[in-house]
C-alpha atoms as a PDB file:
ATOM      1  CA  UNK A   1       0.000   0.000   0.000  1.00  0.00           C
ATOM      2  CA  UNK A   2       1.531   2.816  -1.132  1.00  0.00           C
ATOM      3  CA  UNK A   3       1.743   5.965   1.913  1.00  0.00           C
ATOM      4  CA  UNK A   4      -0.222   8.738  -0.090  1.00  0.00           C
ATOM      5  CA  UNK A   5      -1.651  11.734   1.295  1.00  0.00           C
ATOM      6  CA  UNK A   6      -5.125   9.957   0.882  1.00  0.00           C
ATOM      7  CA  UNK A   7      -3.451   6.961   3.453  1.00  0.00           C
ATOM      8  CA  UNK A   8      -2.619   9.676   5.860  1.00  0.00           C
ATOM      9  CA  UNK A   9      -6.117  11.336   5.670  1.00  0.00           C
ATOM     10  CA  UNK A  10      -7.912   8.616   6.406  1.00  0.00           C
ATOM     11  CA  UNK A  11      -5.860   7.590   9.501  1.00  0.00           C
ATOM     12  CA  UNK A  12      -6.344  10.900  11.185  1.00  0.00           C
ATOM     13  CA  UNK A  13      -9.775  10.647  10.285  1.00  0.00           C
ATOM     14  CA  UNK A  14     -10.474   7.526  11.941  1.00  0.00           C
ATOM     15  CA  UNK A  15     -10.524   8.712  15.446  1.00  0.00           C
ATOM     16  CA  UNK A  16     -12.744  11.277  14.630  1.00  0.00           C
ATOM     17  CA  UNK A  17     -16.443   9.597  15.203  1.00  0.00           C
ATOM     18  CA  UNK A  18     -16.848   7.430  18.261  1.00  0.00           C
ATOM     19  CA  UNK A  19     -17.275   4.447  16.067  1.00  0.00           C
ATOM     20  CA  UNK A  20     -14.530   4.759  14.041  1.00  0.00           C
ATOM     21  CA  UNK A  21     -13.111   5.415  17.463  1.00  0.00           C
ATOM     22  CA  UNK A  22     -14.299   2.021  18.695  1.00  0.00           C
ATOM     23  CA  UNK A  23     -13.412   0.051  15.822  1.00  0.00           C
ATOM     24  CA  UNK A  24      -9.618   1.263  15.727  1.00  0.00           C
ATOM     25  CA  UNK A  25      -9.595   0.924  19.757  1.00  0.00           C
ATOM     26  CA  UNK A  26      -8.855  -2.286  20.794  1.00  0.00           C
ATOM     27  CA  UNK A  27      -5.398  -4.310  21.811  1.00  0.00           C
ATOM     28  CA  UNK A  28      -5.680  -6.212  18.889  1.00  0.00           C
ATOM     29  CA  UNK A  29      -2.943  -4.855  16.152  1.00  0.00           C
ATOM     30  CA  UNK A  30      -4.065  -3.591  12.962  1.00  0.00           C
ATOM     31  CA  UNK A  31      -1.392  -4.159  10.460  1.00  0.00           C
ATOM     32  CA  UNK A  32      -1.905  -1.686   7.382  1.00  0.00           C
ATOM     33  CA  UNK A  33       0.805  -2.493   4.651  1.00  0.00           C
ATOM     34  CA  UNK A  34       3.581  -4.804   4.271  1.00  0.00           C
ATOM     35  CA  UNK A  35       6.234  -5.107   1.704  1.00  0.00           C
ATOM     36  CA  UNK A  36       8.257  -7.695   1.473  1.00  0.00           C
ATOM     37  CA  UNK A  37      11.632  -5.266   0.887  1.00  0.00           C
ATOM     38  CA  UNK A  38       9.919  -2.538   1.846  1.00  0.00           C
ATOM     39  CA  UNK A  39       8.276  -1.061   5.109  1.00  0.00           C
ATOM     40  CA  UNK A  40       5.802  -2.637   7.272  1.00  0.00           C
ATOM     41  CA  UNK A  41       3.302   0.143   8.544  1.00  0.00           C
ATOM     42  CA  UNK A  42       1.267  -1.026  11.336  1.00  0.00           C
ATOM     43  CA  UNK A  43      -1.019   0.765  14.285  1.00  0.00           C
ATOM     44  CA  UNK A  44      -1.470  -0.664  17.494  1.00  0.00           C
ATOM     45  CA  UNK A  45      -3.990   0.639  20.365  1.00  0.00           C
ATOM     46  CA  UNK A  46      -1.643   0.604  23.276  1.00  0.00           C
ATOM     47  CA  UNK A  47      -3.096  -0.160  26.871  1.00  0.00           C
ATOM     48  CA  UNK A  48       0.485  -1.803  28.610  1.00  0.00           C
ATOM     49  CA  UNK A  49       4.008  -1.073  27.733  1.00  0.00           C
ATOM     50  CA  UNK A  50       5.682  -3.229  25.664  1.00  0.00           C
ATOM     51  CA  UNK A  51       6.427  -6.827  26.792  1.00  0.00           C
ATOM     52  CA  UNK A  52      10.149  -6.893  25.004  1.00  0.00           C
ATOM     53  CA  UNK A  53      12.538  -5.157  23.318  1.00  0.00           C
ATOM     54  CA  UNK A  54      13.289  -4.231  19.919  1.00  0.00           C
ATOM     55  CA  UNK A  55      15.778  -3.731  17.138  1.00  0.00           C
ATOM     56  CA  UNK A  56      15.564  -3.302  13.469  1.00  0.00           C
ATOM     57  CA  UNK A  57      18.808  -3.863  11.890  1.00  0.00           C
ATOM     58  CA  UNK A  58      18.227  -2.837   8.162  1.00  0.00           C
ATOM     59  CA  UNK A  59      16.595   0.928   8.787  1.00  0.00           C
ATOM     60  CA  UNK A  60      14.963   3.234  11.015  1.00  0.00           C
ATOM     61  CA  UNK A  61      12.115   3.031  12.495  1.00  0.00           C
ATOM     62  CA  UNK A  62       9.295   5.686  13.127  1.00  0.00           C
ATOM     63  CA  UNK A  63       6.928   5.741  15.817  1.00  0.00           C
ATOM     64  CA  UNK A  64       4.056   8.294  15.694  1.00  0.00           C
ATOM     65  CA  UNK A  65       1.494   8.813  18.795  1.00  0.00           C
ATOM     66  CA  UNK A  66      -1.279   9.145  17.403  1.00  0.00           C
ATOM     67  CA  UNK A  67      -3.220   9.984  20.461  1.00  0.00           C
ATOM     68  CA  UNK A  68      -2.383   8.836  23.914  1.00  0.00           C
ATOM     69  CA  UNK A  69       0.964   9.268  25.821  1.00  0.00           C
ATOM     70  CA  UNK A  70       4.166   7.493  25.999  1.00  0.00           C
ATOM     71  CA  UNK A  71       7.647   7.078  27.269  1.00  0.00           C
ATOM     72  CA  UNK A  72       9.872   5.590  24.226  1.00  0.00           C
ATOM     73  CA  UNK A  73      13.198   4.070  25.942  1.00  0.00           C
ATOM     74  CA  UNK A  74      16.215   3.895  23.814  1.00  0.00           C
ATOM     75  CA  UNK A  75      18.883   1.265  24.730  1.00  0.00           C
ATOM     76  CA  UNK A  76      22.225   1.934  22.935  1.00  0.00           C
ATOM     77  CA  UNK A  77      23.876  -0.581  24.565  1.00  0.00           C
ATOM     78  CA  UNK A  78      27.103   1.047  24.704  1.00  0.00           C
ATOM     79  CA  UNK A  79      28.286   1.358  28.330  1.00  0.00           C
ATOM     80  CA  UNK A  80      23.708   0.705  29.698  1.00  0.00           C
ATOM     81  CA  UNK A  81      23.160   4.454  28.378  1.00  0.00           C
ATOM     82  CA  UNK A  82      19.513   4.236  27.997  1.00  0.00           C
ATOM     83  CA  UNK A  83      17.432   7.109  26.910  1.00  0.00           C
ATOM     84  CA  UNK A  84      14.293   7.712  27.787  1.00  0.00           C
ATOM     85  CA  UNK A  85      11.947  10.587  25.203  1.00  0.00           C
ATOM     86  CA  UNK A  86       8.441  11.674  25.863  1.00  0.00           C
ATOM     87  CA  UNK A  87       5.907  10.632  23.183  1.00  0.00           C
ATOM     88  CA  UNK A  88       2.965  12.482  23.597  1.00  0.00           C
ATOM     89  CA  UNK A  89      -0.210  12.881  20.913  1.00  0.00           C
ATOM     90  CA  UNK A  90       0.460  13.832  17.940  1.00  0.00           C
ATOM     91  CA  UNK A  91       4.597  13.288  17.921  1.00  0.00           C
ATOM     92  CA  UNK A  92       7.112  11.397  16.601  1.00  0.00           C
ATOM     93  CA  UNK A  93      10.279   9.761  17.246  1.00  0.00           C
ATOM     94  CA  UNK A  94      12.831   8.544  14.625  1.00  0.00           C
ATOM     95  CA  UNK A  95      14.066   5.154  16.295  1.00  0.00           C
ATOM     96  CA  UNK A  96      17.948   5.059  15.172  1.00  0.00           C
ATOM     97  CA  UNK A  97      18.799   1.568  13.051  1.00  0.00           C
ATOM     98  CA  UNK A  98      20.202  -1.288  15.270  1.00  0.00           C
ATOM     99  CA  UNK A  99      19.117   0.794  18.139  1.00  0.00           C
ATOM    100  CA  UNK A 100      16.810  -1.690  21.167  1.00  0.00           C
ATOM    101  CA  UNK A 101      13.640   0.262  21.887  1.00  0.00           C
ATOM    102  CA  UNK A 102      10.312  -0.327  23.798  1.00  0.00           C
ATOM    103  CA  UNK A 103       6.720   1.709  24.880  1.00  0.00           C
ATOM    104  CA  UNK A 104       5.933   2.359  28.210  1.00  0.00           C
ATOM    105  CA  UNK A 105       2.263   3.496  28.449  1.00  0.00           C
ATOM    106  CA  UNK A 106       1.284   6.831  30.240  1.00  0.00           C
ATOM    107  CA  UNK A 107      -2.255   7.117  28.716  1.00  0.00           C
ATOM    108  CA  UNK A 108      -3.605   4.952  26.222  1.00  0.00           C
ATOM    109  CA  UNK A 109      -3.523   5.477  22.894  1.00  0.00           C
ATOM    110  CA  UNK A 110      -3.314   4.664  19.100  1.00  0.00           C
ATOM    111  CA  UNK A 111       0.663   4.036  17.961  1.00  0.00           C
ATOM    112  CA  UNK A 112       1.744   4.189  14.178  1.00  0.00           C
ATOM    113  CA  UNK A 113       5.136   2.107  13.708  1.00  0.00           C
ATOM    114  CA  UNK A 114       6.666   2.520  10.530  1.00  0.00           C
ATOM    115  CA  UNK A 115       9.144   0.007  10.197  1.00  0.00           C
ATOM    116  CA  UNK A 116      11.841  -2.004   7.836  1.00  0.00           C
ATOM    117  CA  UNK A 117       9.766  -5.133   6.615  1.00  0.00           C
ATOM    118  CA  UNK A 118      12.836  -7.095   7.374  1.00  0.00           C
ATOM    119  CA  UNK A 119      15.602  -7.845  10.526  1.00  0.00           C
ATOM    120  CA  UNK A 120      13.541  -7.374  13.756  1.00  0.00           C
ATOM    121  CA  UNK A 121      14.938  -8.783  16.186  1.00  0.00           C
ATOM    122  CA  UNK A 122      13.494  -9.180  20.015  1.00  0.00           C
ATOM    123  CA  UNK A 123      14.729  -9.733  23.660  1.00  0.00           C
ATOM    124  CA  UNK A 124      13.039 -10.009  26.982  1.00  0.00           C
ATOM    125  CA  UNK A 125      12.206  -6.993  29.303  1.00  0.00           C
END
Protein backbone atom coordinates (compact mmCIF):
# COMPACT_ATOMS: atom_id res chain seq x y z
CA UNK A 1 0.00 0.00 0.00
CA UNK A 2 1.53 2.82 -1.13
CA UNK A 3 1.74 5.97 1.91
CA UNK A 4 -0.22 8.74 -0.09
CA UNK A 5 -1.65 11.73 1.29
CA UNK A 6 -5.12 9.96 0.88
CA UNK A 7 -3.45 6.96 3.45
CA UNK A 8 -2.62 9.68 5.86
CA UNK A 9 -6.12 11.34 5.67
CA UNK A 10 -7.91 8.62 6.41
CA UNK A 11 -5.86 7.59 9.50
CA UNK A 12 -6.34 10.90 11.19
CA UNK A 13 -9.77 10.65 10.29
CA UNK A 14 -10.47 7.53 11.94
CA UNK A 15 -10.52 8.71 15.45
CA UNK A 16 -12.74 11.28 14.63
CA UNK A 17 -16.44 9.60 15.20
CA UNK A 18 -16.85 7.43 18.26
CA UNK A 19 -17.28 4.45 16.07
CA UNK A 20 -14.53 4.76 14.04
CA UNK A 21 -13.11 5.42 17.46
CA UNK A 22 -14.30 2.02 18.70
CA UNK A 23 -13.41 0.05 15.82
CA UNK A 24 -9.62 1.26 15.73
CA UNK A 25 -9.60 0.92 19.76
CA UNK A 26 -8.85 -2.29 20.79
CA UNK A 27 -5.40 -4.31 21.81
CA UNK A 28 -5.68 -6.21 18.89
CA UNK A 29 -2.94 -4.85 16.15
CA UNK A 30 -4.06 -3.59 12.96
CA UNK A 31 -1.39 -4.16 10.46
CA UNK A 32 -1.90 -1.69 7.38
CA UNK A 33 0.80 -2.49 4.65
CA UNK A 34 3.58 -4.80 4.27
CA UNK A 35 6.23 -5.11 1.70
CA UNK A 36 8.26 -7.70 1.47
CA UNK A 37 11.63 -5.27 0.89
CA UNK A 38 9.92 -2.54 1.85
CA UNK A 39 8.28 -1.06 5.11
CA UNK A 40 5.80 -2.64 7.27
CA UNK A 41 3.30 0.14 8.54
CA UNK A 42 1.27 -1.03 11.34
CA UNK A 43 -1.02 0.77 14.29
CA UNK A 44 -1.47 -0.66 17.49
CA UNK A 45 -3.99 0.64 20.37
CA UNK A 46 -1.64 0.60 23.28
CA UNK A 47 -3.10 -0.16 26.87
CA UNK A 48 0.48 -1.80 28.61
CA UNK A 49 4.01 -1.07 27.73
CA UNK A 50 5.68 -3.23 25.66
CA UNK A 51 6.43 -6.83 26.79
CA UNK A 52 10.15 -6.89 25.00
CA UNK A 53 12.54 -5.16 23.32
CA UNK A 54 13.29 -4.23 19.92
CA UNK A 55 15.78 -3.73 17.14
CA UNK A 56 15.56 -3.30 13.47
CA UNK A 57 18.81 -3.86 11.89
CA UNK A 58 18.23 -2.84 8.16
CA UNK A 59 16.59 0.93 8.79
CA UNK A 60 14.96 3.23 11.01
CA UNK A 61 12.11 3.03 12.49
CA UNK A 62 9.29 5.69 13.13
CA UNK A 63 6.93 5.74 15.82
CA UNK A 64 4.06 8.29 15.69
CA UNK A 65 1.49 8.81 18.79
CA UNK A 66 -1.28 9.15 17.40
CA UNK A 67 -3.22 9.98 20.46
CA UNK A 68 -2.38 8.84 23.91
CA UNK A 69 0.96 9.27 25.82
CA UNK A 70 4.17 7.49 26.00
CA UNK A 71 7.65 7.08 27.27
CA UNK A 72 9.87 5.59 24.23
CA UNK A 73 13.20 4.07 25.94
CA UNK A 74 16.22 3.90 23.81
CA UNK A 75 18.88 1.26 24.73
CA UNK A 76 22.22 1.93 22.93
CA UNK A 77 23.88 -0.58 24.56
CA UNK A 78 27.10 1.05 24.70
CA UNK A 79 28.29 1.36 28.33
CA UNK A 80 23.71 0.71 29.70
CA UNK A 81 23.16 4.45 28.38
CA UNK A 82 19.51 4.24 28.00
CA UNK A 83 17.43 7.11 26.91
CA UNK A 84 14.29 7.71 27.79
CA UNK A 85 11.95 10.59 25.20
CA UNK A 86 8.44 11.67 25.86
CA UNK A 87 5.91 10.63 23.18
CA UNK A 88 2.96 12.48 23.60
CA UNK A 89 -0.21 12.88 20.91
CA UNK A 90 0.46 13.83 17.94
CA UNK A 91 4.60 13.29 17.92
CA UNK A 92 7.11 11.40 16.60
CA UNK A 93 10.28 9.76 17.25
CA UNK A 94 12.83 8.54 14.62
CA UNK A 95 14.07 5.15 16.30
CA UNK A 96 17.95 5.06 15.17
CA UNK A 97 18.80 1.57 13.05
CA UNK A 98 20.20 -1.29 15.27
CA UNK A 99 19.12 0.79 18.14
CA UNK A 100 16.81 -1.69 21.17
CA UNK A 101 13.64 0.26 21.89
CA UNK A 102 10.31 -0.33 23.80
CA UNK A 103 6.72 1.71 24.88
CA UNK A 104 5.93 2.36 28.21
CA UNK A 105 2.26 3.50 28.45
CA UNK A 106 1.28 6.83 30.24
CA UNK A 107 -2.25 7.12 28.72
CA UNK A 108 -3.61 4.95 26.22
CA UNK A 109 -3.52 5.48 22.89
CA UNK A 110 -3.31 4.66 19.10
CA UNK A 111 0.66 4.04 17.96
CA UNK A 112 1.74 4.19 14.18
CA UNK A 113 5.14 2.11 13.71
CA UNK A 114 6.67 2.52 10.53
CA UNK A 115 9.14 0.01 10.20
CA UNK A 116 11.84 -2.00 7.84
CA UNK A 117 9.77 -5.13 6.62
CA UNK A 118 12.84 -7.10 7.37
CA UNK A 119 15.60 -7.84 10.53
CA UNK A 120 13.54 -7.37 13.76
CA UNK A 121 14.94 -8.78 16.19
CA UNK A 122 13.49 -9.18 20.02
CA UNK A 123 14.73 -9.73 23.66
CA UNK A 124 13.04 -10.01 26.98
CA UNK A 125 12.21 -6.99 29.30
Amino acid sequence: MPLTEAFWEELADSSSTPERRAAVSRPAASHLAQEDNGWFVSAYWLEADMATWERHSRGDRLVIAETGSFTLVLDHQNGGRRRRLPLDAVGSVLVPCGCWHRLTVNTPGLVLFISPAHGMEHRPV
